[in-house]
Protein backbone atom coordinates (compact mmCIF):
# COMPACT_ATOMS: atom_id res chain seq x y z
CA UNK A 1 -37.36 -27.23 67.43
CA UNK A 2 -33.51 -27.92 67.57
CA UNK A 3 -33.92 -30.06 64.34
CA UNK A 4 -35.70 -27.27 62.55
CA UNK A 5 -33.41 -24.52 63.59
CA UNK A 6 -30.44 -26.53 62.33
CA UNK A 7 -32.36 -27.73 59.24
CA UNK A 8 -32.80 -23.74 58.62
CA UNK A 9 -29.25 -22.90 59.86
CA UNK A 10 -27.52 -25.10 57.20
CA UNK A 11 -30.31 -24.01 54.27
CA UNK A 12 -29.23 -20.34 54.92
CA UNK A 13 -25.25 -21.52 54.83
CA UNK A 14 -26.13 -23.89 51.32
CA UNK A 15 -27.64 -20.58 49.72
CA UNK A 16 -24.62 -18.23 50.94
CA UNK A 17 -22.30 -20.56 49.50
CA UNK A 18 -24.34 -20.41 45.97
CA UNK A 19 -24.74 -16.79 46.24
CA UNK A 20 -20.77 -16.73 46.64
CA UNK A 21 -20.23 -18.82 43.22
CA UNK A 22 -22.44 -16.06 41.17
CA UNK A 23 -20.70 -13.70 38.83
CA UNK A 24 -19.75 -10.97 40.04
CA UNK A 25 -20.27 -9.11 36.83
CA UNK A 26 -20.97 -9.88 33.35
CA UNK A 27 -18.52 -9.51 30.65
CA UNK A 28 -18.70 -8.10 27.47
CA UNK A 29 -16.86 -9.96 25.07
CA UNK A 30 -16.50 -7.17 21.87
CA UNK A 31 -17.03 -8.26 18.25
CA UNK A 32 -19.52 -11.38 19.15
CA UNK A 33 -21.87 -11.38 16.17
CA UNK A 34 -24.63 -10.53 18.90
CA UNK A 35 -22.71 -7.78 21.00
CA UNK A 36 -24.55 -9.71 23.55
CA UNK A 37 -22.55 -10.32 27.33
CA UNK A 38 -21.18 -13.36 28.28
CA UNK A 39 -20.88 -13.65 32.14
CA UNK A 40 -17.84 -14.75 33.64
CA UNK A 41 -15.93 -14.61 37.14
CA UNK A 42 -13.61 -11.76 37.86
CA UNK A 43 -11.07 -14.17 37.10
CA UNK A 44 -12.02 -14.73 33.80
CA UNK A 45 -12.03 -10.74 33.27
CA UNK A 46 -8.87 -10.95 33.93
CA UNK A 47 -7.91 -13.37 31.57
CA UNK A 48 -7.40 -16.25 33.61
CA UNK A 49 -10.07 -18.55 31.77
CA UNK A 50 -8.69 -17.80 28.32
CA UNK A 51 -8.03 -21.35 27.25
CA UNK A 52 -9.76 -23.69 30.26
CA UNK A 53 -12.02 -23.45 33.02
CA UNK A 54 -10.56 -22.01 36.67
CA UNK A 55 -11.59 -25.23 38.37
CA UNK A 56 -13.27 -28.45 37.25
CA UNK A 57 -16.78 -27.75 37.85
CA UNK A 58 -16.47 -23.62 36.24
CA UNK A 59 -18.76 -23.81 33.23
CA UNK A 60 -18.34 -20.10 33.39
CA UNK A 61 -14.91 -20.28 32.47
CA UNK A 62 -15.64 -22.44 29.69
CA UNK A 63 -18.38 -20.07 28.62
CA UNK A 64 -16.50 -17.32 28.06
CA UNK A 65 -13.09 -19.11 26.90
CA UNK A 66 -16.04 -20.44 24.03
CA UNK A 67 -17.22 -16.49 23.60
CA UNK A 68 -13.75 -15.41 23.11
CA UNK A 69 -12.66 -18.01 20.77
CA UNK A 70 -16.07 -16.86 18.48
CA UNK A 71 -15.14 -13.60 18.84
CA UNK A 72 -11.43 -14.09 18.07
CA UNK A 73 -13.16 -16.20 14.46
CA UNK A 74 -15.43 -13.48 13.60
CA UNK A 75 -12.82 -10.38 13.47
CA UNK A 76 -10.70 -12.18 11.69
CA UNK A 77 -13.16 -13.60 9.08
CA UNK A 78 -14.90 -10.13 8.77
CA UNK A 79 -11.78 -8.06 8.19
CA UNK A 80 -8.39 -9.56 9.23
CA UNK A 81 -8.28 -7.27 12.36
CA UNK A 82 -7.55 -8.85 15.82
CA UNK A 83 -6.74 -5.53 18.37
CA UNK A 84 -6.29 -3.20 15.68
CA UNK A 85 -3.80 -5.31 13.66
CA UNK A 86 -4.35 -7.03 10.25
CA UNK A 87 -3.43 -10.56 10.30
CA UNK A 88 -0.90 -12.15 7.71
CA UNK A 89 -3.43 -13.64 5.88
CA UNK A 90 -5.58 -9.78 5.21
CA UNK A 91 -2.31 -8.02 5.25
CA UNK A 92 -1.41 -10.35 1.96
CA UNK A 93 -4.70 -9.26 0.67
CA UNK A 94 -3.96 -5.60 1.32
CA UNK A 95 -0.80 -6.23 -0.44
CA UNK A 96 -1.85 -8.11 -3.10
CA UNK A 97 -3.75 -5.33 -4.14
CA UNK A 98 -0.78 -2.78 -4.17
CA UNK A 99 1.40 -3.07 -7.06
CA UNK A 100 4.07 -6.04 -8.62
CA UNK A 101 5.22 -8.88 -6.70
CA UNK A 102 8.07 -9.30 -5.62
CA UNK A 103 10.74 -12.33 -4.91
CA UNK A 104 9.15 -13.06 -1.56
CA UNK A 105 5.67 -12.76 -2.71
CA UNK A 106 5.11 -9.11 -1.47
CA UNK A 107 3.93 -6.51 -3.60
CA UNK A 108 5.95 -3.65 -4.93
CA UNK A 109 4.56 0.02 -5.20
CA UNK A 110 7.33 0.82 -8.16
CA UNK A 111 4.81 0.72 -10.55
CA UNK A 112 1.27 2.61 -8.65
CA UNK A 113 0.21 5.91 -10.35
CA UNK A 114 -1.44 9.22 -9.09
CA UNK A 115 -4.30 9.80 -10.94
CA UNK A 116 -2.50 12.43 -12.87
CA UNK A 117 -0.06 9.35 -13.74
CA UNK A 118 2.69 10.70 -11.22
CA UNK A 119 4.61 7.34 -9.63
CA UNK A 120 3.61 7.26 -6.45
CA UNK A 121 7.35 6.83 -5.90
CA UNK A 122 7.85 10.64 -6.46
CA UNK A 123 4.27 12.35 -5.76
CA UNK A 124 5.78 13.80 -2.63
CA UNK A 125 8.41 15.15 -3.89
CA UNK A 126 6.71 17.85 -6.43
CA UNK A 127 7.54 18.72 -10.37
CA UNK A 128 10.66 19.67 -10.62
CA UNK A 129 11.82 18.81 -6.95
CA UNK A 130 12.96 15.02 -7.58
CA UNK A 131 16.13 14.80 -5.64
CA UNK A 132 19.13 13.26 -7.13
CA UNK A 133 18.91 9.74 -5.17
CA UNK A 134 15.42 9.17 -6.68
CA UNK A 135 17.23 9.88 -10.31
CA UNK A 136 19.71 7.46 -12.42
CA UNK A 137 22.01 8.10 -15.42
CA UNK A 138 20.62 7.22 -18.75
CA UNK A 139 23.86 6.10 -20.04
CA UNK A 140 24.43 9.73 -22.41
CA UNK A 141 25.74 12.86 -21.30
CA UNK A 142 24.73 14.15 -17.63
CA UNK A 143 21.33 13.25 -18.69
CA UNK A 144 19.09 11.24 -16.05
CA UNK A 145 15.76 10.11 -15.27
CA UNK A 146 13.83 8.46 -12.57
CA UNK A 147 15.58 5.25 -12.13
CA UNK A 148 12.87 2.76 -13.59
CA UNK A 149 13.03 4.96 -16.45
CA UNK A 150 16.53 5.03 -16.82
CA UNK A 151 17.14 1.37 -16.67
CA UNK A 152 14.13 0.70 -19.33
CA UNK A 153 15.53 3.41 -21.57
CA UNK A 154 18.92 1.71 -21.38
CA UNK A 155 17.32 -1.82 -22.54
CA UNK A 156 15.28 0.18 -25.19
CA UNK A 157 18.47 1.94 -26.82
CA UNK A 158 20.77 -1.42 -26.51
CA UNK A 159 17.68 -3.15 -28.45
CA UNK A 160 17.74 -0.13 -31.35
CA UNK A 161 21.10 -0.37 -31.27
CA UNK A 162 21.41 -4.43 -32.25
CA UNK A 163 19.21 -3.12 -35.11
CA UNK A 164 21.61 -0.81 -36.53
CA UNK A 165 19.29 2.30 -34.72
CA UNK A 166 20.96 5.20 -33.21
CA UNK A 167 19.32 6.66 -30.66
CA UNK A 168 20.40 9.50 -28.88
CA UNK A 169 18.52 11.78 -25.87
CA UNK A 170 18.88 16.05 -26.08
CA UNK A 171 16.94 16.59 -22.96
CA UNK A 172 15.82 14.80 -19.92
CA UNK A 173 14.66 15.50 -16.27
CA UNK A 174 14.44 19.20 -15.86
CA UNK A 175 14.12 21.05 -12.49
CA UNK A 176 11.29 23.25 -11.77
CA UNK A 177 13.94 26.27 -12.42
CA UNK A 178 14.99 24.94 -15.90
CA UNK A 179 11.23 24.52 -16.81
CA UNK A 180 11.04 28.40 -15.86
CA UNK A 181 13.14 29.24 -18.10
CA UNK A 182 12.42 27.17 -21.50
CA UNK A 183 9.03 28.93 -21.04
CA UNK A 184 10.17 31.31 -20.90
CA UNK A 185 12.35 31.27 -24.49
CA UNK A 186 9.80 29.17 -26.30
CA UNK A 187 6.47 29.89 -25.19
CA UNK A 188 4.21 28.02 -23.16
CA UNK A 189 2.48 24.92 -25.38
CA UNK A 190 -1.08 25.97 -24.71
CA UNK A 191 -0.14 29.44 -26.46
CA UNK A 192 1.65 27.57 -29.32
CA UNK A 193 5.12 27.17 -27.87
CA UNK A 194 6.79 24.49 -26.86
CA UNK A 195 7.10 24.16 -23.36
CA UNK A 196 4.72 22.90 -20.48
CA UNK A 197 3.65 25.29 -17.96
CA UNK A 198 6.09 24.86 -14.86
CA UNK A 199 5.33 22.70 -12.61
CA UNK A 200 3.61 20.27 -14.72
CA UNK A 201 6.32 19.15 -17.25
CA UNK A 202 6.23 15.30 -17.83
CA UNK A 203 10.44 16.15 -17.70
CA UNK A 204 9.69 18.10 -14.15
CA UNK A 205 9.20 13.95 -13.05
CA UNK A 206 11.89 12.41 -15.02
CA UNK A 207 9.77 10.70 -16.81
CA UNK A 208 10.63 12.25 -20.48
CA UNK A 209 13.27 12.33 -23.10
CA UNK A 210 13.90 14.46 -26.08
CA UNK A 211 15.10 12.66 -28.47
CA UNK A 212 17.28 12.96 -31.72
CA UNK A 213 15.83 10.24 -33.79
CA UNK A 214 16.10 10.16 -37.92
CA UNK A 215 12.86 9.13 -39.73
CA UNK A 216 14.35 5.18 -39.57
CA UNK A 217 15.23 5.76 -35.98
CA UNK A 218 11.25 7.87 -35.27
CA UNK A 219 9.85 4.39 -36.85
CA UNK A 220 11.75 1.40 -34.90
CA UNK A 221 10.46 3.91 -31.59
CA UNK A 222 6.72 3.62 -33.10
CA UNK A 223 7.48 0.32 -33.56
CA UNK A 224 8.84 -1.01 -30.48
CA UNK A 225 8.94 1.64 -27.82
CA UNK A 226 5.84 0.14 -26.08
CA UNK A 227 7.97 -2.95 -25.18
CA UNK A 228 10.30 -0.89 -22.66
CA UNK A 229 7.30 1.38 -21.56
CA UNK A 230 7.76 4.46 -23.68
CA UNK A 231 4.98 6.27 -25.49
CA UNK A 232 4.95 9.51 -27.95
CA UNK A 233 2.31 10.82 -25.86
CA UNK A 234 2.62 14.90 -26.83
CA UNK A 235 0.97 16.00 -30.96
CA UNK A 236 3.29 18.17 -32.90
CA UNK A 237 6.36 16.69 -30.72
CA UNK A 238 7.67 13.41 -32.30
CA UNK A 239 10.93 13.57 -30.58
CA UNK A 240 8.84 14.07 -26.94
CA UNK A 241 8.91 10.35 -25.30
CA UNK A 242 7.45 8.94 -21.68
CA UNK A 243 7.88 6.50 -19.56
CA UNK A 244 4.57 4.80 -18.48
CA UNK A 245 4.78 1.71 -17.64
């Protein structure tokens, strides 16, 4: 009877000790393919079995080092996102779709439109409103535009001019104030005038010029303003000119 008591006695200690290796809990390992758990010790929970297994003989550990890893794969092979974050590899993509690259291989926004073909540069600014940082000389006068334009409307009239072309701007960026009042003087453009309704002038973005050009002058800009990103984009104004590049 002593035998079998201690036979019993040490079957009962043999399936404590199992019952003390058992998880205590399974773990949910998010963005598995599955969503299915993965069990795991507390320690593992806690992100002590992230790379290896807490002891030699800890498959658990292993297991959910292996669910992680799959886990870690599949967010960033399904969108880029690891805790919220894009990875350098989808953030490049993101970029890559954003505008012109730069030196570094980054993309620029400089040349991303509105729909309404407002740079997104100056969309939150409003017609009219374009402070004078976002604004450069154009070279003539006091007149300036937004500072792409500017610069491309400085190569354009350096190229006329090396063709014996004059070239010469009578209006430019015009606040929301100034749009008011040419309006006002010459009649809204819809009614037969010559001025935009305020607030939506192509000048109210520093985008436009009025230009002075004589008939030799109006053709080389037919001709060639396309190459610096200008376009006579207005009927009945031949001396109205954008920049839309």
């Amino acid at each position: 009877m002593d035998g079998i008591s201690s036979v019993t006695s040490r079957i009962a200690e043999i399936q404590a000790l199992i019952g003390s290796l058992q998880p205590a809990a399974p773990v949910r390992v998010l963005g598995t393919t599955s969503g299915a758990a993965v069990n795991g010790t507390a320690a593992a929970r806690n992100g002590l079995s992230s790379g290896a297994s807490t002891g030699s003989g800890d498959a658990s550990g292993l297991t959910f080092a292996s669910a992680l890893s799959q886990s870690i794969a599949t967010r960033t092979s399904s969108g880029g996102l690891l805790n919220g974050v894009p990875s350098a590899a989808s953030a490049g993509t993101v970029s890559a779709a954003a505008g012109g690259v730069s030196s570094t291989g980054a993309r620029s926004t400089a040349g991303l439109r509105t729909g309404d073909g407002v740079p997104l540069a100056l969309a939150g600014y409003g017609n009219g409103k374009v402070p004078a940082a976002a604004l450069s000389s154009i070279g003539q006068g006091s007149h300036t535009m937004w500072a792409p334009a500017a610069q491309a409307y400085q190569q354009l009239r350096a190229a006329a001019a090396r063709d014996g072309i004059t070239i010469k701007a009578t209006d430019s960026y015009r606040s929301y104030e100034q749009q008011v009042d040419l309006a006002r003087r010459k009649g809204l453009y819809s009614q037969g005038g010559l001025a935009a309704k305020p607030g939506t002038s192509e000048h109210g973005w520093g985008l436009s010029l009025d230009l002075d050009l004589s008939p030799k002058a109006l053709n080389w800009m037919r001709t060639h303003s396309k190459e610096y990103g200008f376009e006579e984009n207005v009927p009945r104004e031949p001396w109205h000119w954008t920049f839309t590049a």
